[in-house]
N, C-alpha and C. Protein backbone atom coordinates (compact mmCIF):
# COMPACT_ATOMS: atom_id res chain seq x y z
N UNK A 1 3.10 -10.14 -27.82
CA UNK A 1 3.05 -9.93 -26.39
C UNK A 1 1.62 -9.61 -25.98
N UNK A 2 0.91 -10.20 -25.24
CA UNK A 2 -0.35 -10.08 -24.46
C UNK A 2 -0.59 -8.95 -23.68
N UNK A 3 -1.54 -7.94 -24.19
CA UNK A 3 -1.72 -7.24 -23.06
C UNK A 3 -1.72 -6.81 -22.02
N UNK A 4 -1.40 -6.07 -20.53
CA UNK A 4 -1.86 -6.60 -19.68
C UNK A 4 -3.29 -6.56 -19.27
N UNK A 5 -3.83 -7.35 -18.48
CA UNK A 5 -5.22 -7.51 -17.53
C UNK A 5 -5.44 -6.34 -16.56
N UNK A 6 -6.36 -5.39 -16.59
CA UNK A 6 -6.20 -4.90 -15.66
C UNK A 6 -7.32 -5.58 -14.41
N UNK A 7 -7.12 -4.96 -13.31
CA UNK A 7 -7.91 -5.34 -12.30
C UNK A 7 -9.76 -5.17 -12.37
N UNK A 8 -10.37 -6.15 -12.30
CA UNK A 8 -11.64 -6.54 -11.97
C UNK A 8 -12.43 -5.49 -11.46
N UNK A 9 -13.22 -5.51 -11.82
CA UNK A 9 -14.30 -4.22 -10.77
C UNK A 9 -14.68 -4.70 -9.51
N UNK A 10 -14.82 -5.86 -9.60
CA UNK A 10 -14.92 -6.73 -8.07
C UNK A 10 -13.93 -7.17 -7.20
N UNK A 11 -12.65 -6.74 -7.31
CA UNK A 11 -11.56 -7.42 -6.78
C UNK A 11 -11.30 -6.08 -5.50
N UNK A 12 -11.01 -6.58 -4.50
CA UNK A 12 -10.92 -5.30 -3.92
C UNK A 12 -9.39 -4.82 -3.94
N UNK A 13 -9.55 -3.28 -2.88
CA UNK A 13 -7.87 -3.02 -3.68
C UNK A 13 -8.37 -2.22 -1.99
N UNK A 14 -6.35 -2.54 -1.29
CA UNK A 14 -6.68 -1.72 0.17
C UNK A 14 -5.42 -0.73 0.19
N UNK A 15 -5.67 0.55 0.53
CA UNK A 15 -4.97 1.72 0.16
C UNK A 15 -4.99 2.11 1.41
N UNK A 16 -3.51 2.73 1.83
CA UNK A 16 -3.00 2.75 3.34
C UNK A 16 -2.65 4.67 2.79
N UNK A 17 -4.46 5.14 3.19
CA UNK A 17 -4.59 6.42 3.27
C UNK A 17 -3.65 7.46 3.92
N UNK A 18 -3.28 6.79 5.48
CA UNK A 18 -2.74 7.46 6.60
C UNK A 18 -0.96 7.75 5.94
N UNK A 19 -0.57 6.61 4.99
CA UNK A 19 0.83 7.13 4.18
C UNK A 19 1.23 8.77 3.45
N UNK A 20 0.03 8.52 2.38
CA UNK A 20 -0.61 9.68 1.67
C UNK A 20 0.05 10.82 2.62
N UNK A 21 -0.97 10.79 3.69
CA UNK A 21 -0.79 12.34 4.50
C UNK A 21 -0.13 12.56 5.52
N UNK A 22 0.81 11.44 5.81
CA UNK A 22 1.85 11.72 6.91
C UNK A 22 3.31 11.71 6.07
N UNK A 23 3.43 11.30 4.66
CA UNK A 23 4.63 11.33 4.07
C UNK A 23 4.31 11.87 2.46
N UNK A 24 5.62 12.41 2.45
CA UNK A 24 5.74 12.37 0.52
C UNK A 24 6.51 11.38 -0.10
N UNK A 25 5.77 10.70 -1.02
CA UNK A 25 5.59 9.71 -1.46
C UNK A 25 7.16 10.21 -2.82
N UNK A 26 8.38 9.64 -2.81
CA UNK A 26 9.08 9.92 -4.08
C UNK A 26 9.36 9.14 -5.09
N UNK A 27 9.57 7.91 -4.41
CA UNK A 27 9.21 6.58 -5.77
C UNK A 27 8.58 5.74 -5.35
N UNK A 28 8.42 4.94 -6.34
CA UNK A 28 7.21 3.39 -5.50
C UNK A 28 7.82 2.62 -6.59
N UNK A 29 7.58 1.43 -6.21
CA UNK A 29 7.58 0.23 -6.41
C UNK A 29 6.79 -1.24 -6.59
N UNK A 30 6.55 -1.75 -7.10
CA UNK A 30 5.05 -2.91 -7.30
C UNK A 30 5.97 -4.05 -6.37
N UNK A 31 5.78 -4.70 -5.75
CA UNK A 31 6.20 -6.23 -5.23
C UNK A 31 4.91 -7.05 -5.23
N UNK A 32 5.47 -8.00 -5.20
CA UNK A 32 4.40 -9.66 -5.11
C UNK A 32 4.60 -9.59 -3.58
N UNK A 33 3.77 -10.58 -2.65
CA UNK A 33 3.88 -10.81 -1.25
C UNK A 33 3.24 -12.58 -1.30
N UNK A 34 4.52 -13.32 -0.46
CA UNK A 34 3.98 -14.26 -0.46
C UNK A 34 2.84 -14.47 1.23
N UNK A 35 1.96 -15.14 0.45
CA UNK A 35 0.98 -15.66 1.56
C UNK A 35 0.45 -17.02 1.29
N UNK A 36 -0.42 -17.00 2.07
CA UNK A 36 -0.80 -18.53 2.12
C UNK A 36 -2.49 -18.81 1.64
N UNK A 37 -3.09 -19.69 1.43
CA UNK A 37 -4.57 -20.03 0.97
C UNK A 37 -5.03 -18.96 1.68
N UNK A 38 -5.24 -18.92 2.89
CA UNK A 38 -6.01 -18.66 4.16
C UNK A 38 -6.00 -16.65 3.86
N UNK A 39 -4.98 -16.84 3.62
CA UNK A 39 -4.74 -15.33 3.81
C UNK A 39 -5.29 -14.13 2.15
N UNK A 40 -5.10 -15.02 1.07
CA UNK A 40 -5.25 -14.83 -0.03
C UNK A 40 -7.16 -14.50 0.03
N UNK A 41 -7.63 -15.83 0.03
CA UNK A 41 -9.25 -15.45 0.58
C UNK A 41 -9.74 -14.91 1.49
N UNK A 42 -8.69 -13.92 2.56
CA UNK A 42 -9.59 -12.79 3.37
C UNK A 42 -8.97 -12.08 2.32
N UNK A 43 -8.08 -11.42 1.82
CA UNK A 43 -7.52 -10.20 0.84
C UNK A 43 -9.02 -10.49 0.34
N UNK A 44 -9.49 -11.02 -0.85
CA UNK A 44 -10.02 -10.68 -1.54
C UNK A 44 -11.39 -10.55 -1.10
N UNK A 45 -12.06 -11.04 0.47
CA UNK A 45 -13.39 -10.24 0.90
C UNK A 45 -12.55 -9.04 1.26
N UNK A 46 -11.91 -8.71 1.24
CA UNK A 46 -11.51 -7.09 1.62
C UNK A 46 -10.95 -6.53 3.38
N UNK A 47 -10.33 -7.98 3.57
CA UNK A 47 -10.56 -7.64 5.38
C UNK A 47 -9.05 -8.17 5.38
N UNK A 48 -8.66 -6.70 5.47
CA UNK A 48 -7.61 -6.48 5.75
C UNK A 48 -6.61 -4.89 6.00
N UNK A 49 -5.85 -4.39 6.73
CA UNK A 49 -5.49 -3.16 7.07
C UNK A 49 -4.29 -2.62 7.29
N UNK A 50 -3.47 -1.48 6.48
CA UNK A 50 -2.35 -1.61 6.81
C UNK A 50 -2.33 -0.84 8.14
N UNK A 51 -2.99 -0.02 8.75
CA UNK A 51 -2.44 0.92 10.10
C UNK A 51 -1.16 0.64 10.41
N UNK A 52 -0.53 0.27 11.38
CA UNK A 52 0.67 0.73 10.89
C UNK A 52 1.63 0.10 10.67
N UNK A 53 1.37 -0.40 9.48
CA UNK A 53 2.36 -1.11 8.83
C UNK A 53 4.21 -0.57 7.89
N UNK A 54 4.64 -1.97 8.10
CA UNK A 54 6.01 -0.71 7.26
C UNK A 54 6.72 -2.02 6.79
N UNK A 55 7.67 -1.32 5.78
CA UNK A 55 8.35 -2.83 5.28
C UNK A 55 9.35 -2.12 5.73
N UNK A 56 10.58 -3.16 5.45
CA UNK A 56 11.95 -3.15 5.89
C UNK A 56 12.78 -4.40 5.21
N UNK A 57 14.07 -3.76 5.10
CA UNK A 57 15.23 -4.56 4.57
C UNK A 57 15.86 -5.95 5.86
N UNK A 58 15.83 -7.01 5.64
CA UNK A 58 16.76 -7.94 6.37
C UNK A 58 17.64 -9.09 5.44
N UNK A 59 18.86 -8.81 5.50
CA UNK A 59 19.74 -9.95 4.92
C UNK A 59 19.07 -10.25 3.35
N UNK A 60 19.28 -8.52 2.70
CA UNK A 60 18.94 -8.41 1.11
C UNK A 60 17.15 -9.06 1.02
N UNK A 61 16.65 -9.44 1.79
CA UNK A 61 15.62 -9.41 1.63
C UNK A 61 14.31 -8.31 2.14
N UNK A 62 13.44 -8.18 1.52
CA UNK A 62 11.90 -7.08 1.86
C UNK A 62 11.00 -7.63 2.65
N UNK A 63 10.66 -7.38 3.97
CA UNK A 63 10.01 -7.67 4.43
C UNK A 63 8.19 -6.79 5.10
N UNK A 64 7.57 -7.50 4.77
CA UNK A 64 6.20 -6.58 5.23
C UNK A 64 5.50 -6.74 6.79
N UNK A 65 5.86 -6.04 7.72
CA UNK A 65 5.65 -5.87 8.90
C UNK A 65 4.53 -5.54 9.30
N UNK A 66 3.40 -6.06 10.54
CA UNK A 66 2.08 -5.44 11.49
C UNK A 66 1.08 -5.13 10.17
N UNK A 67 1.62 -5.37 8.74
CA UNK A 67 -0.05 -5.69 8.28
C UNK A 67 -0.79 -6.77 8.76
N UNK A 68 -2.00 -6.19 8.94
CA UNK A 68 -3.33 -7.38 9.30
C UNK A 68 -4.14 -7.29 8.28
N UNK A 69 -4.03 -9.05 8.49
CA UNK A 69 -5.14 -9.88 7.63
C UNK A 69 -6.07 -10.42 8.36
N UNK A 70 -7.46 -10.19 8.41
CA UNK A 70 -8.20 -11.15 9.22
C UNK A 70 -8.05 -12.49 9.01
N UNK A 71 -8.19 -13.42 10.41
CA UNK A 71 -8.36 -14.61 9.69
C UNK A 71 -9.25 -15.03 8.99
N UNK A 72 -9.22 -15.99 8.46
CA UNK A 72 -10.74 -15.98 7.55
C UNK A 72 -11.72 -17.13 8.19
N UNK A 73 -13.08 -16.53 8.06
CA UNK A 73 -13.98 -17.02 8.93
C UNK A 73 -14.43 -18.69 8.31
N UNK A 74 -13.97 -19.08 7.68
CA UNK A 74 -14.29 -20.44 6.99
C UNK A 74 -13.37 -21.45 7.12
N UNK A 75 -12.07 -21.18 7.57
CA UNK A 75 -11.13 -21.81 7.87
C UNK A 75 -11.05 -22.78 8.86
N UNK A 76 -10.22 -23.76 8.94
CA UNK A 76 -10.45 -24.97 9.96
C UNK A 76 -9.13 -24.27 10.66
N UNK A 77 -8.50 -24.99 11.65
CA UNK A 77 -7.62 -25.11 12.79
C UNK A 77 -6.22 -24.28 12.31
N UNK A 78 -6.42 -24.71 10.95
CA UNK A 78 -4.70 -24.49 10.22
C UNK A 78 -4.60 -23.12 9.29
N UNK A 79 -5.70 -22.04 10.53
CA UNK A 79 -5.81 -20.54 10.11
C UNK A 79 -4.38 -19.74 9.58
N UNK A 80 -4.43 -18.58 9.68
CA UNK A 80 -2.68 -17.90 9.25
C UNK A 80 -3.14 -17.03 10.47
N UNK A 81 -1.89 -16.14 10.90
CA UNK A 81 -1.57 -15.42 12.16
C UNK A 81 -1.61 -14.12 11.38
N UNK A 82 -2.96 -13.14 11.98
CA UNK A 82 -3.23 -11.78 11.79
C UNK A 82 -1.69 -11.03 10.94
N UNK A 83 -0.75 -11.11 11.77
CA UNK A 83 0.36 -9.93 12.13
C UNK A 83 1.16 -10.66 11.67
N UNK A 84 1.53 -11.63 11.01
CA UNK A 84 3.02 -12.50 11.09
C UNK A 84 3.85 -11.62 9.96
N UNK A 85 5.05 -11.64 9.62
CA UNK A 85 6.09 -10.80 9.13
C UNK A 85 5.49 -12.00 7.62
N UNK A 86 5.48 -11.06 6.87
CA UNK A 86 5.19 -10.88 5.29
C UNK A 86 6.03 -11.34 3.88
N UNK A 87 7.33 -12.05 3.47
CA UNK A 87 8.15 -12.02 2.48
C UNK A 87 7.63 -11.04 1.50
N UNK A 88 8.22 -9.82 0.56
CA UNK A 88 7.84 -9.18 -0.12
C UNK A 88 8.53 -9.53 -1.54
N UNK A 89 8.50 -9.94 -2.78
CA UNK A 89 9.36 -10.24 -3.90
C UNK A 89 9.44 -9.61 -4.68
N UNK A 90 10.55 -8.50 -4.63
CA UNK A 90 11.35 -7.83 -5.56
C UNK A 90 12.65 -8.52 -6.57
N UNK A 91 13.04 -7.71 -7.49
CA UNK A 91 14.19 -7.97 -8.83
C UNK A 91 15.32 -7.24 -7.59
N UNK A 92 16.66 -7.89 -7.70
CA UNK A 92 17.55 -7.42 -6.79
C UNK A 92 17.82 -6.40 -7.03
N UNK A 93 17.93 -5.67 -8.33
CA UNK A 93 18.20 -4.09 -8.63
C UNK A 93 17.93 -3.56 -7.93
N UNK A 94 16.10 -3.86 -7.83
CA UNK A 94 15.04 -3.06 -7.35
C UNK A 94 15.57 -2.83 -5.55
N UNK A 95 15.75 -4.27 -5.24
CA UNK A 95 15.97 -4.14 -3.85
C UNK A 95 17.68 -3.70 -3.59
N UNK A 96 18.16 -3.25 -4.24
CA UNK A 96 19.80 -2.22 -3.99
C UNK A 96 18.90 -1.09 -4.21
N UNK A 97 18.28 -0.37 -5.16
CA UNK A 97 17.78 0.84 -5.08
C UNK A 97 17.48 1.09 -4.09
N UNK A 98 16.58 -0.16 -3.50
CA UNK A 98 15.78 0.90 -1.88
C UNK A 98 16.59 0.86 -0.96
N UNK A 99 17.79 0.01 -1.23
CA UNK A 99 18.82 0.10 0.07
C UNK A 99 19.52 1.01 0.24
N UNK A 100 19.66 1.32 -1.10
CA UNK A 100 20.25 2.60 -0.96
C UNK A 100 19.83 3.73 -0.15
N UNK A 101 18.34 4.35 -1.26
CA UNK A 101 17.52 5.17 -0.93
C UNK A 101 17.14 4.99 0.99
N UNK A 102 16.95 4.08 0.98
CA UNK A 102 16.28 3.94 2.53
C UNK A 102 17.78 4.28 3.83
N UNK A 103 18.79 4.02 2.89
CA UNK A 103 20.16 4.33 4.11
C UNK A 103 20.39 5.88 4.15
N UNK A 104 19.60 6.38 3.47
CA UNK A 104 19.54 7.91 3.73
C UNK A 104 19.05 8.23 4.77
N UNK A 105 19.44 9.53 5.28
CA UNK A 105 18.58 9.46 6.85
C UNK A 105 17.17 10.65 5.97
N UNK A 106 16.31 10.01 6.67
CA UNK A 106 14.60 10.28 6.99
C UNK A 106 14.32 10.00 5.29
N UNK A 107 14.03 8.60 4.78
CA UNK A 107 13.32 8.19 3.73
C UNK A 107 13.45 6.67 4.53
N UNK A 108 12.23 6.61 4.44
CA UNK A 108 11.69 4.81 5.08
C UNK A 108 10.70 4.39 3.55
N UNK A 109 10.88 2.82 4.07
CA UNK A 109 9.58 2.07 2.90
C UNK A 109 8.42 2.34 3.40
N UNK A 110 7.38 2.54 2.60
CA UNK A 110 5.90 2.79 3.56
C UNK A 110 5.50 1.72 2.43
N UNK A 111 4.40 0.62 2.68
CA UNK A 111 3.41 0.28 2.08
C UNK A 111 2.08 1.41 1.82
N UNK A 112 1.91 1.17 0.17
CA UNK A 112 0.72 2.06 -0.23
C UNK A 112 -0.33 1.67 -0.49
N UNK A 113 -0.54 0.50 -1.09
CA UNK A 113 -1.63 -0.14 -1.61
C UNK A 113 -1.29 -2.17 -2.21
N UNK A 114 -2.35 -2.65 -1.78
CA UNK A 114 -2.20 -3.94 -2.01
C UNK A 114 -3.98 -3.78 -2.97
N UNK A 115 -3.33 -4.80 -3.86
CA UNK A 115 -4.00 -5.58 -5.28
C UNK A 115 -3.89 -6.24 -5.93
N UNK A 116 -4.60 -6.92 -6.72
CA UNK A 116 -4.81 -7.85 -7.30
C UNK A 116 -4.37 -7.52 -8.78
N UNK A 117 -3.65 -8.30 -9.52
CA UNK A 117 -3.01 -8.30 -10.66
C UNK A 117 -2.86 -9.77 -11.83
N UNK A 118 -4.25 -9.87 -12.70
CA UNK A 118 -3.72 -11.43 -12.99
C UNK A 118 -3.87 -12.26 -12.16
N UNK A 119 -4.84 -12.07 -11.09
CA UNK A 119 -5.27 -12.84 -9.63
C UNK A 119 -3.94 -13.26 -9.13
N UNK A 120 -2.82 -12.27 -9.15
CA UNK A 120 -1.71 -12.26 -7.93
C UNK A 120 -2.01 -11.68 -6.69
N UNK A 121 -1.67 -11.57 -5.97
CA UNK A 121 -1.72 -9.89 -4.93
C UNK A 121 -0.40 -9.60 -4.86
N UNK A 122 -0.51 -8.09 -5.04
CA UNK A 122 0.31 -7.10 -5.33
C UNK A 122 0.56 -5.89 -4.19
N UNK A 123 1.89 -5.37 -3.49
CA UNK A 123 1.68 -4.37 -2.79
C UNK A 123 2.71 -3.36 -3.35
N UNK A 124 2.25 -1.72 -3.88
CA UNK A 124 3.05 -1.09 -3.97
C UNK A 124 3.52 -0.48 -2.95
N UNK A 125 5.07 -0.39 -2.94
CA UNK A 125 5.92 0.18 -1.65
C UNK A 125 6.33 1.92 -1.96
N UNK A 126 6.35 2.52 -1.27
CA UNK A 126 7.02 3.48 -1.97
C UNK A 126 7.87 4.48 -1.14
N UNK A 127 8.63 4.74 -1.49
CA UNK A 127 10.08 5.19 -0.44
C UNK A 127 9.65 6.47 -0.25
N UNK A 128 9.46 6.91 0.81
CA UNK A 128 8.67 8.30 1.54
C UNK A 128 9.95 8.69 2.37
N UNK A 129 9.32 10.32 2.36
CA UNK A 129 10.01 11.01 3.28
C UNK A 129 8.80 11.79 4.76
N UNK A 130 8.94 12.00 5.32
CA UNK A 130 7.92 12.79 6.55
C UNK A 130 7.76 13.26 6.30
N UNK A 131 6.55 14.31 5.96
CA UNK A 131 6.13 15.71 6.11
C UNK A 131 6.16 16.17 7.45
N UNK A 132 6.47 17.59 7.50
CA UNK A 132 6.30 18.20 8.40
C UNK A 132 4.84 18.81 9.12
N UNK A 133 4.43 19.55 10.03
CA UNK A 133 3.26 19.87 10.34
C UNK A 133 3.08 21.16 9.61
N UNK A 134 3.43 21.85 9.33
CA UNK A 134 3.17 22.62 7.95
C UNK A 134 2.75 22.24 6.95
N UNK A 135 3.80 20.95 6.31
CA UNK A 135 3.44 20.62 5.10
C UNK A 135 1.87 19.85 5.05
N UNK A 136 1.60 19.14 6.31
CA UNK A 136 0.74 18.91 6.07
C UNK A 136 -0.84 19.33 6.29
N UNK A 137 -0.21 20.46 6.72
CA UNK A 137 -1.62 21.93 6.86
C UNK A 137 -1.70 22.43 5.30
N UNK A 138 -0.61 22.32 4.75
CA UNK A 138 -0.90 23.54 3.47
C UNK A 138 -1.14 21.95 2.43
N UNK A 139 -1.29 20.88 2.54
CA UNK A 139 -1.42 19.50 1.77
C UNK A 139 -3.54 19.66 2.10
N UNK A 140 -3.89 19.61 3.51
CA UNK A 140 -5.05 19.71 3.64
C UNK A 140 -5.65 20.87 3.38
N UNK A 141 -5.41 22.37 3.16
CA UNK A 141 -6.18 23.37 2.99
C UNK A 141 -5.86 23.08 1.13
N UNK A 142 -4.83 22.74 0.75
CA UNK A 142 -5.20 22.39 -0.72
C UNK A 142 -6.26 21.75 -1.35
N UNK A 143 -6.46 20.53 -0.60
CA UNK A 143 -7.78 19.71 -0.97
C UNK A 143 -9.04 20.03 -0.57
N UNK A 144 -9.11 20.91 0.14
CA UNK A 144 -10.37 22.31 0.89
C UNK A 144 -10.18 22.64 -0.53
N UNK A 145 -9.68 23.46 -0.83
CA UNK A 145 -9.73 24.55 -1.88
C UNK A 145 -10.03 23.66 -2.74
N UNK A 146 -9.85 22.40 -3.64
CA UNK A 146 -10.13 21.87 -4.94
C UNK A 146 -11.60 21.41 -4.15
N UNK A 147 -11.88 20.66 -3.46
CA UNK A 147 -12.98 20.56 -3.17
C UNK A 147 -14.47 21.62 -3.31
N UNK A 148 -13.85 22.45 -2.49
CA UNK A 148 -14.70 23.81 -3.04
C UNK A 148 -15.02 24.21 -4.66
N UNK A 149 -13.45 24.43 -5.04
CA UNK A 149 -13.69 24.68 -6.56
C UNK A 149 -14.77 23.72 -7.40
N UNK A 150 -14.23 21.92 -6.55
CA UNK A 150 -15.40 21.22 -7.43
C UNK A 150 -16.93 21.56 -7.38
N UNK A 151 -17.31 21.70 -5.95
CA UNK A 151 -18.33 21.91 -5.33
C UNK A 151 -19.32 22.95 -6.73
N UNK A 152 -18.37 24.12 -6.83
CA UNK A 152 -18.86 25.58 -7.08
C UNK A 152 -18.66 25.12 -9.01
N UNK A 153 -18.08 24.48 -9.09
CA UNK A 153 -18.43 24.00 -10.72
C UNK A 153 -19.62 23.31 -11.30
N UNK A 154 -19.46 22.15 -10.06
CA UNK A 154 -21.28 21.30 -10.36
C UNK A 154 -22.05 22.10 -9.97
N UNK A 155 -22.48 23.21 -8.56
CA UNK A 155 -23.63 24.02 -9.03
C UNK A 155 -23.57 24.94 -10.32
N UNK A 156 -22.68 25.55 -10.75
CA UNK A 156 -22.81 26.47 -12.05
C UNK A 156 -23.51 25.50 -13.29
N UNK A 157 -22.87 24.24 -13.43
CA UNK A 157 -22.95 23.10 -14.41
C UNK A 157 -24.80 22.88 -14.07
N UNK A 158 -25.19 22.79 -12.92
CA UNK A 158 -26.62 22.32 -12.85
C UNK A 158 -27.43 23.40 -12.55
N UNK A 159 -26.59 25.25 -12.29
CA UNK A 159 -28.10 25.92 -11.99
C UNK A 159 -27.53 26.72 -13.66
């Protein structure tokens, strides 16, 4: 069995930060996403954004919603559409798990990150719940505090 490949130092990879800190993240999931020429060569100059993007279940299938892809600037007439709804390709298990999980009330799919895999593109999904405005005061004064701690280690380390 062949290794796997991991990802390129040059390949870019786009991470939908705003997930991170508006939800807790409890499982994820890898899917393939189909796209087209057009859309494949803006992914990989890097121009592309989830803001606010979300997947969702229709008729057993995954769908990836309001991600934007730029069009790509080299393209003739027969460009792809910024926003168009996404096919996402999951193993059916996979997609009963999230049906499940997601018919719970307050756990939605969030997209987390899209990449390159074996020159596929790849988006991990991962079934989130909301944080509250608490949780996410005591999520940001946490990363204050490790920040600091780092801060106060590299001066000890260099004076």
């Amino acid at each position: 069995m062949a290794a796997k490949k991991e990802q390129k130092p040059g390949t870019p990879s786009i991470t939908n930060r705003k997930a991170w800190h508006e939800f807790t993240i409890e499982d994820s999931y890898e899917a393939g996403i189909v796209l087209t020429g057009t859309e494949v060569k803006s992914l990989r100059q890097g121009n592309a954004s989830f803001g606010d993007a979300f997947a969702y279940l229709k008729s057993g299938e995954v769908w990836l919603k309001e991600f934007y892809i730029k069009p790509f600037e080299h393209a003739s007439y027969n460009n792809h559409e910024p926003r168009r709804e996404r096919k996402l390709l999951l193993k059916r298990d996979e997609i009963r798990k999230i049906d499940r999980a997601v018919s719970q009330k307050g756990v939605t799919l969030v997209p987390l990150k899209l990449y390159f895999t074996r020159g596929l593109a790849k988006v991990q999904l991962g079934l989130a719940r909301g944080k509250k405005k608490y949780d996410k005061r005591a999520s940001i004064a946490e990363k204050d505090e490790k920040r600091d701690r780092d801060r106060e280690l590299k001066r000890v380390k260099m004076g």
